[in-house]
Protein backbone atom coordinates (compact mmCIF):
# COMPACT_ATOMS: atom_id res chain seq x y z
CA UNK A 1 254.18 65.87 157.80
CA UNK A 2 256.28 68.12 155.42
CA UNK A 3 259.65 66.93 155.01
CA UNK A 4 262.99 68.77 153.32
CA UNK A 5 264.04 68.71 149.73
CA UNK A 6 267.16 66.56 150.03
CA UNK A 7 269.72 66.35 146.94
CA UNK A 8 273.30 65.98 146.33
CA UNK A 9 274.82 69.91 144.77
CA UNK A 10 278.54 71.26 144.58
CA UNK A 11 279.87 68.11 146.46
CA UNK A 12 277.41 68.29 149.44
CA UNK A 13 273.69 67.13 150.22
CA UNK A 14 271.39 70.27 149.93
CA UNK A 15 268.58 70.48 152.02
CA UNK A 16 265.43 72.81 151.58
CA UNK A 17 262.34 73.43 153.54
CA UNK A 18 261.21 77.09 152.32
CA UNK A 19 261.07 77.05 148.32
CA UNK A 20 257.63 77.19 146.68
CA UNK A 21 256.61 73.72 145.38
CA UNK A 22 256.59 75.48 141.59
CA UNK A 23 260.36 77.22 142.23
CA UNK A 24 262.46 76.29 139.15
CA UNK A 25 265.52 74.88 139.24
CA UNK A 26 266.94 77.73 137.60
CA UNK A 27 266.03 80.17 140.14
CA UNK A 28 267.19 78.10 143.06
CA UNK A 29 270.51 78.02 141.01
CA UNK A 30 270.58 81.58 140.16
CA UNK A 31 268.75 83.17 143.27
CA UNK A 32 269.13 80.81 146.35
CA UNK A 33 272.72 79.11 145.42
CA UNK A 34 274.61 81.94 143.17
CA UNK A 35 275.38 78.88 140.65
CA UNK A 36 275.09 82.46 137.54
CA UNK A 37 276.89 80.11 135.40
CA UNK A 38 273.45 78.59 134.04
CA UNK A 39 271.32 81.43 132.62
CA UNK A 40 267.86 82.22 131.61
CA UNK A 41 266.80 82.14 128.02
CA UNK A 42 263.40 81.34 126.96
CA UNK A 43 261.84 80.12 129.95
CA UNK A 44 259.96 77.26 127.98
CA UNK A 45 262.50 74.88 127.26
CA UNK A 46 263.69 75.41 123.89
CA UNK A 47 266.71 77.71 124.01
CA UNK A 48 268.86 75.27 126.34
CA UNK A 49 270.80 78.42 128.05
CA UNK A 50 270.08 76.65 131.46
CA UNK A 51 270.69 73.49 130.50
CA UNK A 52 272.40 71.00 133.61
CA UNK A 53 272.76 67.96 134.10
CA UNK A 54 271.01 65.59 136.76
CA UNK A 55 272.34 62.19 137.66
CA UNK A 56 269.80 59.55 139.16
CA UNK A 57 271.04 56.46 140.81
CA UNK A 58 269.81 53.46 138.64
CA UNK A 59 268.95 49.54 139.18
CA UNK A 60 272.17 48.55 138.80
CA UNK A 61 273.76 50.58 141.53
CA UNK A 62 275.54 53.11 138.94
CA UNK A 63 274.27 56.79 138.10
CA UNK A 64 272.86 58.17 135.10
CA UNK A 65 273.51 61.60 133.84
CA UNK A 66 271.03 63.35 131.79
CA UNK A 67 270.68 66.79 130.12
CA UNK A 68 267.80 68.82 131.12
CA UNK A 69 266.12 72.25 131.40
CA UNK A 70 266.41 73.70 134.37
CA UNK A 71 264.20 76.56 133.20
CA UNK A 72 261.27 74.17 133.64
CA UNK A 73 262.26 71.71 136.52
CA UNK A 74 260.36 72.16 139.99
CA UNK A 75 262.68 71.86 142.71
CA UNK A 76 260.83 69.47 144.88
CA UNK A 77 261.62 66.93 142.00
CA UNK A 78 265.62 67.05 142.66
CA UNK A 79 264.98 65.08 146.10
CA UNK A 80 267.07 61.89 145.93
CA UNK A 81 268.87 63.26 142.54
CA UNK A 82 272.32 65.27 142.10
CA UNK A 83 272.64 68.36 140.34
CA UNK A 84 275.11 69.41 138.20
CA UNK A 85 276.06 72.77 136.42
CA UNK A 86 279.08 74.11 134.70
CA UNK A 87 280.70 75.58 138.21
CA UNK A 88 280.97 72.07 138.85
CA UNK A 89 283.22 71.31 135.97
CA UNK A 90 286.12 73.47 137.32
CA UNK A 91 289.16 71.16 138.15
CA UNK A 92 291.08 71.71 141.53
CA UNK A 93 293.97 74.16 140.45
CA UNK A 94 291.61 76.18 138.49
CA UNK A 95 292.15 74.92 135.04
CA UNK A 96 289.15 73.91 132.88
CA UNK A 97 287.76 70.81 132.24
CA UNK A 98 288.66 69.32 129.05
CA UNK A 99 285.19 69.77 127.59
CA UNK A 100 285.66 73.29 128.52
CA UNK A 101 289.11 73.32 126.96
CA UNK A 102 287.94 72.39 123.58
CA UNK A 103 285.64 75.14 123.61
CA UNK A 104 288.38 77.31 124.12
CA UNK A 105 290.11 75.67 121.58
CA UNK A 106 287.81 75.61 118.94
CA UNK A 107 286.80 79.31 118.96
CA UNK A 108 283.03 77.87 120.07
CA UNK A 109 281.94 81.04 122.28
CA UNK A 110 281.27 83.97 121.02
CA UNK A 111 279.23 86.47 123.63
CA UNK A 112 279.02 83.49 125.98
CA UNK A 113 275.57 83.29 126.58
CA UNK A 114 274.88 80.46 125.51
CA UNK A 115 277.88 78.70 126.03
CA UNK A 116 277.10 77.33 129.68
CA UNK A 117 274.26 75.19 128.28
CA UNK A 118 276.41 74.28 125.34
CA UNK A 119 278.87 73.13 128.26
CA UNK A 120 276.89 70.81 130.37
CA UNK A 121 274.96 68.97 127.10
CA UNK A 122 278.59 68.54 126.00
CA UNK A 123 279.60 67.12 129.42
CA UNK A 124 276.57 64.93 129.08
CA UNK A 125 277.82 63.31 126.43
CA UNK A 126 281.45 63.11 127.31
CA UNK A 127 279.62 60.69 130.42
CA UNK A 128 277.74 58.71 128.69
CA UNK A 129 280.47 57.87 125.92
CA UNK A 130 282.37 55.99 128.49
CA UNK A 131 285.12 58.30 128.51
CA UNK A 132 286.60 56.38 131.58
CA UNK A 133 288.42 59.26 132.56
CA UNK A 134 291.80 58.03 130.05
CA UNK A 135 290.58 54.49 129.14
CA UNK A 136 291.86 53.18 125.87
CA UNK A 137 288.42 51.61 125.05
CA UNK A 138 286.42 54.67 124.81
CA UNK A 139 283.91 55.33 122.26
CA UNK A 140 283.54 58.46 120.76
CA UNK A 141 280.02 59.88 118.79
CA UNK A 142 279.92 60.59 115.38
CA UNK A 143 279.24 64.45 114.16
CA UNK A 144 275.65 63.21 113.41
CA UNK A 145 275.29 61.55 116.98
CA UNK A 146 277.08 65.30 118.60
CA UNK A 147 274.74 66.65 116.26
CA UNK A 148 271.93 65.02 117.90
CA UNK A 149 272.83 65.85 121.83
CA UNK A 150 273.33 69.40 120.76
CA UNK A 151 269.33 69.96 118.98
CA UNK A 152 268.49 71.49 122.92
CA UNK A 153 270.77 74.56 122.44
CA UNK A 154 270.86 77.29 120.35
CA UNK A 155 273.39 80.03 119.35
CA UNK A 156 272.57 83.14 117.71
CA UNK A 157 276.57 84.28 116.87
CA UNK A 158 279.03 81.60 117.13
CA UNK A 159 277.79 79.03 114.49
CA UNK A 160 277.43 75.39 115.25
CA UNK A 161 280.37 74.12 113.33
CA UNK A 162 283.32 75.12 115.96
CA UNK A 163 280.80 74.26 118.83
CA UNK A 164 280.82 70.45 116.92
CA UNK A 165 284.28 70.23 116.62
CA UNK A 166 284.73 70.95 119.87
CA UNK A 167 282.65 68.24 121.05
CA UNK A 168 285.33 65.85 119.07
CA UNK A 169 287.83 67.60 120.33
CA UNK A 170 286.68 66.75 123.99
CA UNK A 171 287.55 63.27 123.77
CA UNK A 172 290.74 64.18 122.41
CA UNK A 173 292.42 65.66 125.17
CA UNK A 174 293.68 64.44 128.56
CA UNK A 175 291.38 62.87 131.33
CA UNK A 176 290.43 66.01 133.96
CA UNK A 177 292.31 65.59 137.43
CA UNK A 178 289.19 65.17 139.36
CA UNK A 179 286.64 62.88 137.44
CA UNK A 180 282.95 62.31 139.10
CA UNK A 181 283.44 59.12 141.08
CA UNK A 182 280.58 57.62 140.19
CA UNK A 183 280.38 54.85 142.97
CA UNK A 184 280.62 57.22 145.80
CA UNK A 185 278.20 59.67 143.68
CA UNK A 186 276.12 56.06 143.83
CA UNK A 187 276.59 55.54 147.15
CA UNK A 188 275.61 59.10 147.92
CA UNK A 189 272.29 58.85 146.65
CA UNK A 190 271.60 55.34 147.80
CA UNK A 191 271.06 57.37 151.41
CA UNK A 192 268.88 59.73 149.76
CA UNK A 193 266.67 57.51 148.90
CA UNK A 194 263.59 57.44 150.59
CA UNK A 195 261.24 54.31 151.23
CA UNK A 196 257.65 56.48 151.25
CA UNK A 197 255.67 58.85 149.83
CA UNK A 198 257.82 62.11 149.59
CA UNK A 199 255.93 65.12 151.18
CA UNK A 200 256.73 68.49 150.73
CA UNK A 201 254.53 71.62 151.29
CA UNK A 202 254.83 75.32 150.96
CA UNK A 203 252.44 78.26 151.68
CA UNK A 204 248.98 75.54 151.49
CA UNK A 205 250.79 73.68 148.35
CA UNK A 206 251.49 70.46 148.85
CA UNK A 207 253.98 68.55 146.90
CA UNK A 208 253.90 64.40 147.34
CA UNK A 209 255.91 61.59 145.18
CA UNK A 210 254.87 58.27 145.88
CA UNK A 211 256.73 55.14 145.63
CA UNK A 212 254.68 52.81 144.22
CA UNK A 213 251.54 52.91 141.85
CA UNK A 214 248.54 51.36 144.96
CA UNK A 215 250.02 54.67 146.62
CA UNK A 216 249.50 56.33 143.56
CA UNK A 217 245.90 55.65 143.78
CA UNK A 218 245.06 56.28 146.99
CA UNK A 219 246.08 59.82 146.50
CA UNK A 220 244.10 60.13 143.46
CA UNK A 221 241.29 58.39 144.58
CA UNK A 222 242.11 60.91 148.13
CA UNK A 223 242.09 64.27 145.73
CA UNK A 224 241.10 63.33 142.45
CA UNK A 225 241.64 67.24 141.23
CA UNK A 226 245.64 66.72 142.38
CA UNK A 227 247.33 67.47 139.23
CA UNK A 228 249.77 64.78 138.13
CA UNK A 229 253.47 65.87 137.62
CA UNK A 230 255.73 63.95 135.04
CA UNK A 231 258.23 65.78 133.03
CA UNK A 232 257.52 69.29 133.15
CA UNK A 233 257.97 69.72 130.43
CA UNK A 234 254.12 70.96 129.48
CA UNK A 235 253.65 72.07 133.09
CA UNK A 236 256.56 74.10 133.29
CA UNK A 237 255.22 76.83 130.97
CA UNK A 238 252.21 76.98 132.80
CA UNK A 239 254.29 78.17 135.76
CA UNK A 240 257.11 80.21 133.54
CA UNK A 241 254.35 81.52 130.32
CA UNK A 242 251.49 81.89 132.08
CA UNK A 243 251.92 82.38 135.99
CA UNK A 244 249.41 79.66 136.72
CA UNK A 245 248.64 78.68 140.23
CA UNK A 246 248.70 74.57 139.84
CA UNK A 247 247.12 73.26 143.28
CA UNK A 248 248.60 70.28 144.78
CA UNK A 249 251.19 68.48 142.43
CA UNK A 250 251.38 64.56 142.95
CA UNK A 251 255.11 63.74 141.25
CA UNK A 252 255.01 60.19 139.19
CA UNK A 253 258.99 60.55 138.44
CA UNK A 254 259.82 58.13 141.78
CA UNK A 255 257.90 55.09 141.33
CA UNK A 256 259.56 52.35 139.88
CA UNK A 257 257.13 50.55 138.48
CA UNK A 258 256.52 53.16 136.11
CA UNK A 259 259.57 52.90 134.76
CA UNK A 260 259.03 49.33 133.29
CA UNK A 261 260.47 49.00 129.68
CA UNK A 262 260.31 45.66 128.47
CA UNK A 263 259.64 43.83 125.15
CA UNK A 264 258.07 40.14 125.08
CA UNK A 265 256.84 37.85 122.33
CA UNK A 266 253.92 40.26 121.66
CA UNK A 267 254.40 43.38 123.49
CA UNK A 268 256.55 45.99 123.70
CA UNK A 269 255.71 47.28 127.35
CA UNK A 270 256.35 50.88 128.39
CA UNK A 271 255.80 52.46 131.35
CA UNK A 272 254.01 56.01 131.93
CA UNK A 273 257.36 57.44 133.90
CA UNK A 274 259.64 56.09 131.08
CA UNK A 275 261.26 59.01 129.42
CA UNK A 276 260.12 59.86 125.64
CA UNK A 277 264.08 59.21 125.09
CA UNK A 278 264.10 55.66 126.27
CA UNK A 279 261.17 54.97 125.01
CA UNK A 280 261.50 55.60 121.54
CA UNK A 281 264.95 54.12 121.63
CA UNK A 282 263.31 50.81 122.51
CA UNK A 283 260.18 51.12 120.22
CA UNK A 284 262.57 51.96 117.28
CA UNK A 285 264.90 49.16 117.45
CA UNK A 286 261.56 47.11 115.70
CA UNK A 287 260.36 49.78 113.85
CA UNK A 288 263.58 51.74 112.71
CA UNK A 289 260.84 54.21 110.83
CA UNK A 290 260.29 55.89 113.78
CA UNK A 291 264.06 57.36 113.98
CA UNK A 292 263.91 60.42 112.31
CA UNK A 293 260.54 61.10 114.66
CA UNK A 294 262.04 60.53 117.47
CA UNK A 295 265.10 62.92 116.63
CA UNK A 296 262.38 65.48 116.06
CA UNK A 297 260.09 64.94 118.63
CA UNK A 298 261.98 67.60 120.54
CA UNK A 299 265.02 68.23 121.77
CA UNK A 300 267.19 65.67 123.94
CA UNK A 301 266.73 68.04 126.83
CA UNK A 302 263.03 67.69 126.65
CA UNK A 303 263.03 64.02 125.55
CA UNK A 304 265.43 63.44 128.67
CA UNK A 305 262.72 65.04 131.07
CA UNK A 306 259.56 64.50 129.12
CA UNK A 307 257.34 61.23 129.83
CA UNK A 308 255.71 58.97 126.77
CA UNK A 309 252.80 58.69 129.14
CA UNK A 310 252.16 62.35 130.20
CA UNK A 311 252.88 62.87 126.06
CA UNK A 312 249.70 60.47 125.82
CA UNK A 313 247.53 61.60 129.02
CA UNK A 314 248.27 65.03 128.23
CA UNK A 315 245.91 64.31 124.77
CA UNK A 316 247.44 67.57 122.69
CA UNK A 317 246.14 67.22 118.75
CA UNK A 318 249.25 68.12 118.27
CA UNK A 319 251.38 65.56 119.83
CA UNK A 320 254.34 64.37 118.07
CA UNK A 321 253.80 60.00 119.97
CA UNK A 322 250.39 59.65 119.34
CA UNK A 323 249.63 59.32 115.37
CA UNK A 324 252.85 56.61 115.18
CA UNK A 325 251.36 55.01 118.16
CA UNK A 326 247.76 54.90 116.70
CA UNK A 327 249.12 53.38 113.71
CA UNK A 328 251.10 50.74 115.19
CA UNK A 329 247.97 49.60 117.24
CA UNK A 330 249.44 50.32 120.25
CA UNK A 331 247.04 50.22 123.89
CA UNK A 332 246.89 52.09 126.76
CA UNK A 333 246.37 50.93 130.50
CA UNK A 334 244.53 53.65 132.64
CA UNK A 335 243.61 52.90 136.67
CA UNK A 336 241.47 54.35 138.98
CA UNK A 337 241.58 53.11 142.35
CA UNK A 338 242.18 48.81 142.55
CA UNK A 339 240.48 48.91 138.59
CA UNK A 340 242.73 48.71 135.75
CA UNK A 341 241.41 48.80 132.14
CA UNK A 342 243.02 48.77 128.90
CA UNK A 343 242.04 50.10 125.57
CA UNK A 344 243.17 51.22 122.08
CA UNK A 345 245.62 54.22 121.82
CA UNK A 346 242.98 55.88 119.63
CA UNK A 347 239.86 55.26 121.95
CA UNK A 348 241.25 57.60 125.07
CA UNK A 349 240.41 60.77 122.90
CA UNK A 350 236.62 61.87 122.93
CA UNK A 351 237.35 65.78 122.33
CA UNK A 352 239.47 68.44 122.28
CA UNK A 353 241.74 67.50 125.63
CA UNK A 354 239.24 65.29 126.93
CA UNK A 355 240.14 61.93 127.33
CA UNK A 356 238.34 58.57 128.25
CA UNK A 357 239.59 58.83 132.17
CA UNK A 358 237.56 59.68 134.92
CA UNK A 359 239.33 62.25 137.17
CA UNK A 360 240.86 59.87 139.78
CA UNK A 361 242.27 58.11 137.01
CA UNK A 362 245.75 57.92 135.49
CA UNK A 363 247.63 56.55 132.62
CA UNK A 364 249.53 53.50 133.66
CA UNK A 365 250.83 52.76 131.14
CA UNK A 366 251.49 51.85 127.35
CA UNK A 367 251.71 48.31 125.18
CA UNK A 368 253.20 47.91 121.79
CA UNK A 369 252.82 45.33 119.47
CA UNK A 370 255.77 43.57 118.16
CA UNK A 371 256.75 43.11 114.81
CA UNK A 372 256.10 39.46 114.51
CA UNK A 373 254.04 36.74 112.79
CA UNK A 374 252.28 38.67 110.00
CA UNK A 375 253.34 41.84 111.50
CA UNK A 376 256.85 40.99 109.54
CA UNK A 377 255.20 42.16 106.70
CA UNK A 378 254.04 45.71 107.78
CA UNK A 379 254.71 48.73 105.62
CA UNK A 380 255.14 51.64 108.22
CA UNK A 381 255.97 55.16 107.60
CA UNK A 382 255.65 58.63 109.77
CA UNK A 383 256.06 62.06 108.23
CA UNK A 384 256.28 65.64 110.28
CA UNK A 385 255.54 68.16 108.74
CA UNK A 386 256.39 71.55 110.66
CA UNK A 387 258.13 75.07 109.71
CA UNK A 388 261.78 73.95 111.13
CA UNK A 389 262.96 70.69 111.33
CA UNK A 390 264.36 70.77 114.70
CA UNK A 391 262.55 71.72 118.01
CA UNK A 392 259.27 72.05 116.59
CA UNK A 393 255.69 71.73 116.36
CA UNK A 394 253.81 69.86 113.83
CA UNK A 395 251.42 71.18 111.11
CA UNK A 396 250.35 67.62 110.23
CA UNK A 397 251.83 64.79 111.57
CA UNK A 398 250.95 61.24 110.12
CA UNK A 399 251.69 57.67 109.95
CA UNK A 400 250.23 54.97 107.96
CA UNK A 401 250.69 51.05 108.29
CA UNK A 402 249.06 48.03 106.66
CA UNK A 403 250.40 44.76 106.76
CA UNK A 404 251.67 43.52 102.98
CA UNK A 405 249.91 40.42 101.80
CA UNK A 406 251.07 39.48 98.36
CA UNK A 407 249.63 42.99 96.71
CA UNK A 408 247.37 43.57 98.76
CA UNK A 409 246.65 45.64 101.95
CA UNK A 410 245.70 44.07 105.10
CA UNK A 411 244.53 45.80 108.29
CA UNK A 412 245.40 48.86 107.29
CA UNK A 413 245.54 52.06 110.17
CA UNK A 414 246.20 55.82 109.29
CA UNK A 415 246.72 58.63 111.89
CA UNK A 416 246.94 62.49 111.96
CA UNK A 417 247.93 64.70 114.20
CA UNK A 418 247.16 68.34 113.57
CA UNK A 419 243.97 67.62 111.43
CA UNK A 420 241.56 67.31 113.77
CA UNK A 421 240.79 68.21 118.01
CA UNK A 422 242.00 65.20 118.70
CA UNK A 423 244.79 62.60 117.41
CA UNK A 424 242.59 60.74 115.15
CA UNK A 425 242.08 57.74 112.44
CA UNK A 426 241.19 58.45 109.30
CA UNK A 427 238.31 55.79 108.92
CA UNK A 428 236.99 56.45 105.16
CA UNK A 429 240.71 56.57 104.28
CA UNK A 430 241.22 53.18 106.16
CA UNK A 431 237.96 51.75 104.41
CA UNK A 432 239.27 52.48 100.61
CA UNK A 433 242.52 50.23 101.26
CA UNK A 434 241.51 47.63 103.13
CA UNK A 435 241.89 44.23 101.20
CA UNK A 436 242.38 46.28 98.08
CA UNK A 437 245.47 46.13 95.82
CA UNK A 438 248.41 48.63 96.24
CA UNK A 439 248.38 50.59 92.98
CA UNK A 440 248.82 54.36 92.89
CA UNK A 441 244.91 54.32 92.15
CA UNK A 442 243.95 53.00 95.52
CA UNK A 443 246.24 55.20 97.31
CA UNK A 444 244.90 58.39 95.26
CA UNK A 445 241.28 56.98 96.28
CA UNK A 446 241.77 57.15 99.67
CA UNK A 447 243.86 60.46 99.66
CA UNK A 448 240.34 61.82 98.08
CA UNK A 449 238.76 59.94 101.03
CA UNK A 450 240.86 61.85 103.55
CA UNK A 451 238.35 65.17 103.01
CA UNK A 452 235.87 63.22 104.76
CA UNK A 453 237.91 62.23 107.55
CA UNK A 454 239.44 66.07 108.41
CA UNK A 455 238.35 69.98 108.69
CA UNK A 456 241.27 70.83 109.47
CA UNK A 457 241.44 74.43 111.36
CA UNK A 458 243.50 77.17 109.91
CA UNK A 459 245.95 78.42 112.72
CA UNK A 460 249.51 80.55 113.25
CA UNK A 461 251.35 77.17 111.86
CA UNK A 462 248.81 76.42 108.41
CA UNK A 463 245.77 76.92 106.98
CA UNK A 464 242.72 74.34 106.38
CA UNK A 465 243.48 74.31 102.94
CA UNK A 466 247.67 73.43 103.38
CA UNK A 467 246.78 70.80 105.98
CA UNK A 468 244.53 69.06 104.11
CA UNK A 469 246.41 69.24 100.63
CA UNK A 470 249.54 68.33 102.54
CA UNK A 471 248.03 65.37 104.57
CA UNK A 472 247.18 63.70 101.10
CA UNK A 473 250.96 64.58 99.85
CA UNK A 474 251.98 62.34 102.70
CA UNK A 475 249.34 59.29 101.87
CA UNK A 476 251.05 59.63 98.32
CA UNK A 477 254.40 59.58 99.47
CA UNK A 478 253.60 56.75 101.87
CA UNK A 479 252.35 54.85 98.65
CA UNK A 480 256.28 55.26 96.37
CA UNK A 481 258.01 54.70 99.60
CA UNK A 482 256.19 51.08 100.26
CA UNK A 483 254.68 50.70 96.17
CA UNK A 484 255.87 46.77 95.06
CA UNK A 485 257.64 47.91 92.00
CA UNK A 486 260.16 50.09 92.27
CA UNK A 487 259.63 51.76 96.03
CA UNK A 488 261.65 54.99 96.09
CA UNK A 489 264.18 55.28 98.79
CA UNK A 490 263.43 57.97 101.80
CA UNK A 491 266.77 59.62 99.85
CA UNK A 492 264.90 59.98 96.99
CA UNK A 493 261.94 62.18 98.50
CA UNK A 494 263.62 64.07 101.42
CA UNK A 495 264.23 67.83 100.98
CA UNK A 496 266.95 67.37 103.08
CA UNK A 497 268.84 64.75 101.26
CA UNK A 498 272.22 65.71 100.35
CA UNK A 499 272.95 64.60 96.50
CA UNK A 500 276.30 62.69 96.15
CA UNK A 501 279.38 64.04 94.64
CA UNK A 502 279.29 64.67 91.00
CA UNK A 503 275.51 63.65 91.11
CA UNK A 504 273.35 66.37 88.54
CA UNK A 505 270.82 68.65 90.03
């Protein structure tokens, strides 16, 4: 039996029984509640114009806030989450709050457009900076970290330097009069929060979020052609791009055993619901090489939303997770029904978005290994290659790894993305290393190797030729960032190094 959308919005619990199982968030905003504050961009995600800000109750009992895209959100997946947008920053007697303020102070609108999504990522981060509404103790970002929370939003007349200061400037000023009281906010949601499978259903569409993985199943196993829901942030643009009609959606963002994160002696375990942004966070505090990937996987909007498992069921050549993840040795866990098997990363991809699942089956999740034992000795590097830096999509993506033993290479694993239909291993490559020495001859032998691994297709973003030729740049790179004498700092090699003071061109 169909039951309302239920959500906390503008101080009240919203409920809806009449939306569309695919209506965005945005519209709802724009179209049902008259929230105009948020606007319409893109529609995909990228431009952060609707960017708001949902807050989840967590397992402590507190709330978390997170920036997202409301461009791409289905509505169904508010129920049992609050929703906030820049009306709701408005204090009482009409002034602004102070992350508003600082805007204004700081000259960081220009036509205004944009400004609203500017606003709540801001807010966002004034949150989750433990503000404390006045305490003493507060911590406050760095430009880089500011930086980082703003790579969702984009404005095409102000600049970005006011909009940063302003987001300094925020913590500057006085606490607003009427903070979010995040235990009532808690306590709020707590009676959203629904014990069951979710059901929803609109015009023959039915929309269901489980509660635990064994229900999980039984719906797949029920209507294996139900199309899993994670992030949206894929799906979305099927709905916004390309007016698809999706069928049934079964919504994985409510079960909390998907949500496991946790690192052991061996493993670093990661559920399929786990957001790209915790995820990463967690993988890179033993393999710090993955930062600068993880700042460019996307944007912290889409991180915030998107899923490390839908990243890997989803099976896109392109993928930003999977080479780093192939080359780490990581394994998946897929189930179907009771069954649960687990394999290497690597071995779910048979063809171009075809993967290794039967169609009841699901990605459970993901296991890491730790960097321990011999593993202390790994060399590991990834390298994006792509037209902008920020917010977007690979050319070539690779990683490399071996394990250092003395001089020479030990179990060594390489991975592309972009250079093939499928995320895949470069095997010849793989075969010219292993148990060989680390010279610059070895690593220019099995850059030559490389041509027999990849055909690379010539596409909008490169040609065979560039992908190739660049795919053996980043082997060679690989090899003076990890050589044994002398190993050139990332510094040394990165366009985007900035020299020091006084240092010659």
């Amino acid at each position: 039996m169909t039951e309302p959308i239920r959500f906390y919005h503008r101080s009240a619990i919203r409920e809806i029984q009449h939306a569309p199982v695919t209506r965005t968030v945005l519209q709802y905003l724009r179209e049902d509640a008259h929230c105009t504050g948020t606007k319409e961009g893109c529609a995909e995600g990228d431009c952060g114009a609707c960017t708001v800000v949902i807050g989840e109750r967590n397992a402590a009992g507190g709330v978390d806030f997170k920036a997202v895209n409301a461009c791409i959100q289905f509505v169904p997946t508010l129920d049992g989450r609050a929703l906030f947008t820049v009306e709701d920053l408005r204090q009482p007697d009409g002034s602004l709050h102070p992350v508003q303020q600082a805007m204004v102070d700081c000259h960081g609108s220009q036509c205004g457009f944009c400004t609203p999504g500017f606003i709540m990522s801001m807010w966002a981060l004034y949150e989750k900076h433990g503000h404390e509404h006045g305490c003493a103790n507060r911590t406050v970002p760095s430009r880089e970290a500011i930086g980082n929370a703003l790579t969702g939003n984009l404005c095409r007349c102000t600049g970005y330097r006011p909009i940063v200061d302003a987001a300094e400037r925020m913590f500057e000023a006085p606490a607003p009069q009427a903070p979010v009281d995040v235990k009532a906010l808690a306590d709020t949601l707590a009676t959203l929060e629904r014990r069951d499978t979710f059901e929803y259903e609109h015009a023959g569409q039915r929309f269901a979020a489980p509660r635990t993985v064994a229900a999980l199943a039984r719906i797949k196993a029920e209507e294996p052609a139900a199309r899993l829901l994670a992030g949206s942030t894929d799906i979305g643009l099927w709905v916004t791009k390309q007016m698809r009609e999706l069928g049934n959606l079964v919504y994985v963002g409510q079960i909390a055993e998907l949500q496991k994160l946790d690192t052991n002696d061996d493993w670093i375990e990661i559920g399929a619901g786990v957001s790209v942004e915790k995820a990463y966070a967690e993988i890179s505090k033993q393999y710090p090489e993955l930062t600068e990937m993880w700042q460019r996987f996307a944007s912290l909007p889409i991180r915030n939303a998107g899923t490390l498992g839908g990243n890997i069921a989803n099976g896109s050549p392109i993928g930003d997770s999977m080479p780093g993840l192939i080359a780490l040795g990581a394994r998946v866990i897929v189930r179907g029904g009771d069954v649960e098997r687990e394999m290497p990363l690597e071995d779910l991809y048979l063809a171009y978005q075809k993967t290794d699942m039967a169609e009841h089956e699901f990605v459970v999740g993901l296991k890491v290994p730790t960097r321990r034992g011999a593993r202390v000795n790994l060399r590991f590097r990834t390298y994006k290659l792509s037209k902008r830096f920020d917010s977007d999509i690979s050319a070539v993506c690779a990683a490399f790894s071996f394990i250092a033993d003395g001089g020479a290479i030990r179990e060594p694993r390489i991975a592309f993305g972009g250079m093939a239909a499928t995320p895949k291993r470069a095997r010849h490559a793989e075969a010219v290393l292993r148990d060989a020495d680390w010279h610059e001859a070895t690593a220019q032998a099995a850059m030559l190797a490389l041509g027999n691994d990849y055909a690379p297709l010539t596409d909008m973003r490169a040609s065979s030729d560039y992908r190739l030729e660049a795919a053996k740049n980043t082997l060679y790179r690989f090899w003076l960032e990890t050589r044994a004498q002398q190993p050139l700092p990332k510094s040394a090699l990165d366009v985007r190094a900035v020299a020091p003071a006084g240092a010659s061109a």
